[in-house]
N, C-alpha and C. Protein backbone atom coordinates (compact mmCIF):
# COMPACT_ATOMS: atom_id res chain seq x y z
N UNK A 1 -2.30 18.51 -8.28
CA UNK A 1 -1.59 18.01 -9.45
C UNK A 1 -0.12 18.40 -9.34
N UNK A 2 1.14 17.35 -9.32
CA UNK A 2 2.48 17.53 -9.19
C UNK A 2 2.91 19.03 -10.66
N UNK A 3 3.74 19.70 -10.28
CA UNK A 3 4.19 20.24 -11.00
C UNK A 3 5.24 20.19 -12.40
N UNK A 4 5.48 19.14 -12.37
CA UNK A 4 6.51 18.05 -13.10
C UNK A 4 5.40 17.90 -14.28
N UNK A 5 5.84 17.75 -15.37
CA UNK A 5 5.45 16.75 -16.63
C UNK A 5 6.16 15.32 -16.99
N UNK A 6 7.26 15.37 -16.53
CA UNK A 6 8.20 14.17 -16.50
C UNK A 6 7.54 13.16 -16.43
N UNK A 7 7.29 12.11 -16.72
CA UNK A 7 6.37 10.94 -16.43
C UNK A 7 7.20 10.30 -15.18
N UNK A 8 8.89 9.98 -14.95
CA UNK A 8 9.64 9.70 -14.15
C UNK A 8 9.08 10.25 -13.05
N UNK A 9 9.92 11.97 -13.10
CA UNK A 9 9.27 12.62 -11.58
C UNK A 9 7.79 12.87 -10.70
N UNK A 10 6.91 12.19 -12.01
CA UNK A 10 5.36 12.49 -11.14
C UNK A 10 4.80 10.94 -10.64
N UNK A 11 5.83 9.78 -10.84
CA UNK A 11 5.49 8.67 -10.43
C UNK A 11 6.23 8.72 -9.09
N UNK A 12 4.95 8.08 -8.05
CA UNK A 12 4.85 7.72 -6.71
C UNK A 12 6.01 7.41 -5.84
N UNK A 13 6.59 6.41 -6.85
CA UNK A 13 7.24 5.60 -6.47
C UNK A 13 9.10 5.56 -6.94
N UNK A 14 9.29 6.50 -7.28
CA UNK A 14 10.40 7.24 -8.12
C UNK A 14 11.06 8.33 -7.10
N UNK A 15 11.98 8.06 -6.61
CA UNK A 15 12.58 9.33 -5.66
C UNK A 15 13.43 10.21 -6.76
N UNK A 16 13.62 11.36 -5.74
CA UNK A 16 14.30 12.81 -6.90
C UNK A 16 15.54 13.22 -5.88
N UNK A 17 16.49 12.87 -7.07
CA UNK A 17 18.26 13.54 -6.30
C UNK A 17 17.98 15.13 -6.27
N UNK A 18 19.29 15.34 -5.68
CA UNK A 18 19.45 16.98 -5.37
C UNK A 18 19.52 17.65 -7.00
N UNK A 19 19.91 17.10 -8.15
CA UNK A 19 19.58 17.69 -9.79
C UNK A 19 18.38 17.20 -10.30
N UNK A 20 17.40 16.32 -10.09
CA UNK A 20 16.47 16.11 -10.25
C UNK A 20 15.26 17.26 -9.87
N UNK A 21 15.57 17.75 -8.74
CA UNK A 21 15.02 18.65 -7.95
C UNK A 21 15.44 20.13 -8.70
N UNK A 22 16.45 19.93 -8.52
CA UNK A 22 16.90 21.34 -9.00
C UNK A 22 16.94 21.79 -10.57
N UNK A 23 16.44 20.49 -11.01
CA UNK A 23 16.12 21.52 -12.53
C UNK A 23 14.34 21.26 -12.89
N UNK A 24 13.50 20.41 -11.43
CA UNK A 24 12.21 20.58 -11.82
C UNK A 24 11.92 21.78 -11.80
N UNK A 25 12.77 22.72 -10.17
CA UNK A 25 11.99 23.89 -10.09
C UNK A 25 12.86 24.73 -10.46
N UNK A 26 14.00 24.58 -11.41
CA UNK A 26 14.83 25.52 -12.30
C UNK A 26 15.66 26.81 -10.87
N UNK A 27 16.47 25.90 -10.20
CA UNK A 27 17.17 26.07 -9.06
C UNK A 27 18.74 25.82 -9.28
N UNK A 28 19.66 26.57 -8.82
CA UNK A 28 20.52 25.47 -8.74
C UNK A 28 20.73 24.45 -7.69
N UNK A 29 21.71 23.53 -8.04
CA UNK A 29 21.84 22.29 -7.00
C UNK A 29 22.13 22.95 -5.73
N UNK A 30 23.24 23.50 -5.34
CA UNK A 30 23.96 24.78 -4.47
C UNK A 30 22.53 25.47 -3.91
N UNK A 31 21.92 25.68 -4.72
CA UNK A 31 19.81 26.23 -3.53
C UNK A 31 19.24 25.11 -3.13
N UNK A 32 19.21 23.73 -3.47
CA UNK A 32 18.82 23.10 -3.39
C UNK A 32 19.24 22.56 -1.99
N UNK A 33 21.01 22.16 -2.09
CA UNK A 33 21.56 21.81 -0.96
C UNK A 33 21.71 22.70 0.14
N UNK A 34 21.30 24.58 0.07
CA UNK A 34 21.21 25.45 1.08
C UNK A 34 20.15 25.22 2.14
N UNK A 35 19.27 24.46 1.06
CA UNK A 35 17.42 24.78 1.72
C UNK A 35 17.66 23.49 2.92
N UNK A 36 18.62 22.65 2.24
CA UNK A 36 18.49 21.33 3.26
C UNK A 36 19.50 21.17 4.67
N UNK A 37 20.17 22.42 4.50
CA UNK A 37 21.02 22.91 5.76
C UNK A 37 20.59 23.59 6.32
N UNK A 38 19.95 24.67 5.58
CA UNK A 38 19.37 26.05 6.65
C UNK A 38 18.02 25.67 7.08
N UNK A 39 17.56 24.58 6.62
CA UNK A 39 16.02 24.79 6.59
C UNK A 39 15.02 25.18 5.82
N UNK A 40 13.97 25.26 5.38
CA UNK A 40 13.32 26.00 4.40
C UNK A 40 12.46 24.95 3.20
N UNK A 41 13.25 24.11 2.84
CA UNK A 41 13.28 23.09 1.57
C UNK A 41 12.18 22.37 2.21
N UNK A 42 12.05 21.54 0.60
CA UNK A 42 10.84 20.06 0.95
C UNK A 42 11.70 19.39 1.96
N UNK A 43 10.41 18.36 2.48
CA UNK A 43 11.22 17.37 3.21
C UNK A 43 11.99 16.15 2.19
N UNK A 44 13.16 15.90 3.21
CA UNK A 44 14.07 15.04 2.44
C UNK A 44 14.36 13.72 3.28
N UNK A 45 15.15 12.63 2.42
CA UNK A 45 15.01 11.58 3.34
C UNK A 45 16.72 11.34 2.64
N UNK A 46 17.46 10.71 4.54
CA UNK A 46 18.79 10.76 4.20
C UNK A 46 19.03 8.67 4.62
N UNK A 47 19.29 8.26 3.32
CA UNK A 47 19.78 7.19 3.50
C UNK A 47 20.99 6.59 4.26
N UNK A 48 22.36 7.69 4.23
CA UNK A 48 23.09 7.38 4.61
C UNK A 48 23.92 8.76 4.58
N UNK A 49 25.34 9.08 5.01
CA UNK A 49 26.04 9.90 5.15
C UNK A 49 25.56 11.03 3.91
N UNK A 50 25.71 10.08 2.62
CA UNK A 50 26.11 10.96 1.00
C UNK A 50 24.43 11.00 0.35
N UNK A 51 23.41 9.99 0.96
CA UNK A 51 22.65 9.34 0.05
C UNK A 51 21.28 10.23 0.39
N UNK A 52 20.80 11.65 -0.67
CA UNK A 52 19.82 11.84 -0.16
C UNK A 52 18.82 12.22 -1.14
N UNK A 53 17.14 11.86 -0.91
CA UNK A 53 16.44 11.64 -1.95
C UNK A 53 15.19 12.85 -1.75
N UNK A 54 14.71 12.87 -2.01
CA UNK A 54 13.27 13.70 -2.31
C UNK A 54 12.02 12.82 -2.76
N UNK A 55 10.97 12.95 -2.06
CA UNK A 55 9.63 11.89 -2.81
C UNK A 55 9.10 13.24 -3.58
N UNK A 56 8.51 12.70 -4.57
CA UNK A 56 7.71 13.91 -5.03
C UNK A 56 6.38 14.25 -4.07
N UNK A 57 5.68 13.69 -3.51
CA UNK A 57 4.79 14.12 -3.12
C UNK A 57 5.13 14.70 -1.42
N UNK A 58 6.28 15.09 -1.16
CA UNK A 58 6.74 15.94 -0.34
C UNK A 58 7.36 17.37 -1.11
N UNK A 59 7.75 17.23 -2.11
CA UNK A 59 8.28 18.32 -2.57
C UNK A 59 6.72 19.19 -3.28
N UNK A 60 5.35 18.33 -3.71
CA UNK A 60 4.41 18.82 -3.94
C UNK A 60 3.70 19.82 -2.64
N UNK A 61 3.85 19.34 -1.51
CA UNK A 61 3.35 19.62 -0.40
C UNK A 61 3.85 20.77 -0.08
N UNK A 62 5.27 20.63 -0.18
CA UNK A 62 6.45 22.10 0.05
C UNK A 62 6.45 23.21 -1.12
N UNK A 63 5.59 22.62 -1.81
CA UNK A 63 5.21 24.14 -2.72
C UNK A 63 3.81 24.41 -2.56
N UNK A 64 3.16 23.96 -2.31
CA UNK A 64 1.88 24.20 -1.82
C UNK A 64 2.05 24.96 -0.43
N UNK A 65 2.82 25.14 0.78
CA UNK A 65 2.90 25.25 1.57
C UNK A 65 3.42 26.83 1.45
N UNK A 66 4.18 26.84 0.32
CA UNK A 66 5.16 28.34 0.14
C UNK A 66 4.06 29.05 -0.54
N UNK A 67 3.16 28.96 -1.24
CA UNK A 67 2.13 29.43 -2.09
C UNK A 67 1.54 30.55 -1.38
N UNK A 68 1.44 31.80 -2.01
CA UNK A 68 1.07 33.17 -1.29
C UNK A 68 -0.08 34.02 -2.54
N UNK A 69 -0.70 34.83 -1.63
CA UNK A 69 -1.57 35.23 -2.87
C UNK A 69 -1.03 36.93 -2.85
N UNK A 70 -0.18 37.52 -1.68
CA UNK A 70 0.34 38.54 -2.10
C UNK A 70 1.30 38.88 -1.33
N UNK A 71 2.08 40.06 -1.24
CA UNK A 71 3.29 40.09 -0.60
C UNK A 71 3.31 40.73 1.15
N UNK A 72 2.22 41.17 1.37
CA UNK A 72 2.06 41.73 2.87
C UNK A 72 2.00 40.77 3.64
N UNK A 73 2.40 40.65 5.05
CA UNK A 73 2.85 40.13 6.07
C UNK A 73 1.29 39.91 7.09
């Protein structure tokens, strides 16, 4: 189940900007745009130079993926 209540952000078919993102998971934009330079972040899809989106059901996957049940290595 997406983490969103938004009816917008949990539809399929609805992509999510870099503030869309960053206030589902209460981030700033600036973490948002770190994760997609350094690595780390959901996967993203780049339309063009400026143009870049998020599906939700990649950003569902990328929190599922970070999900830990405790802090030891």
């Amino acid at each position: 189940m997406p983490i969103t209540t938004d009816t917008q952000i949990t539809d399929p078919h609805v992509l999510l900007d870099e503030r869309d993102l960053s206030r589902s998971l209460k981030v700033s934009v600036r973490t948002v745009q770190a994760w997609r330079v350094k690595g780390g972040g959901p996967v993203f899809l780049k339309f063009n130079n400026r143009l870049v989106r998020y599906r939700p059901s990649d950003v569902d996957a990328w929190l599922a993926s970070t999900a830990a049940a405790n802090t030891s290595v």
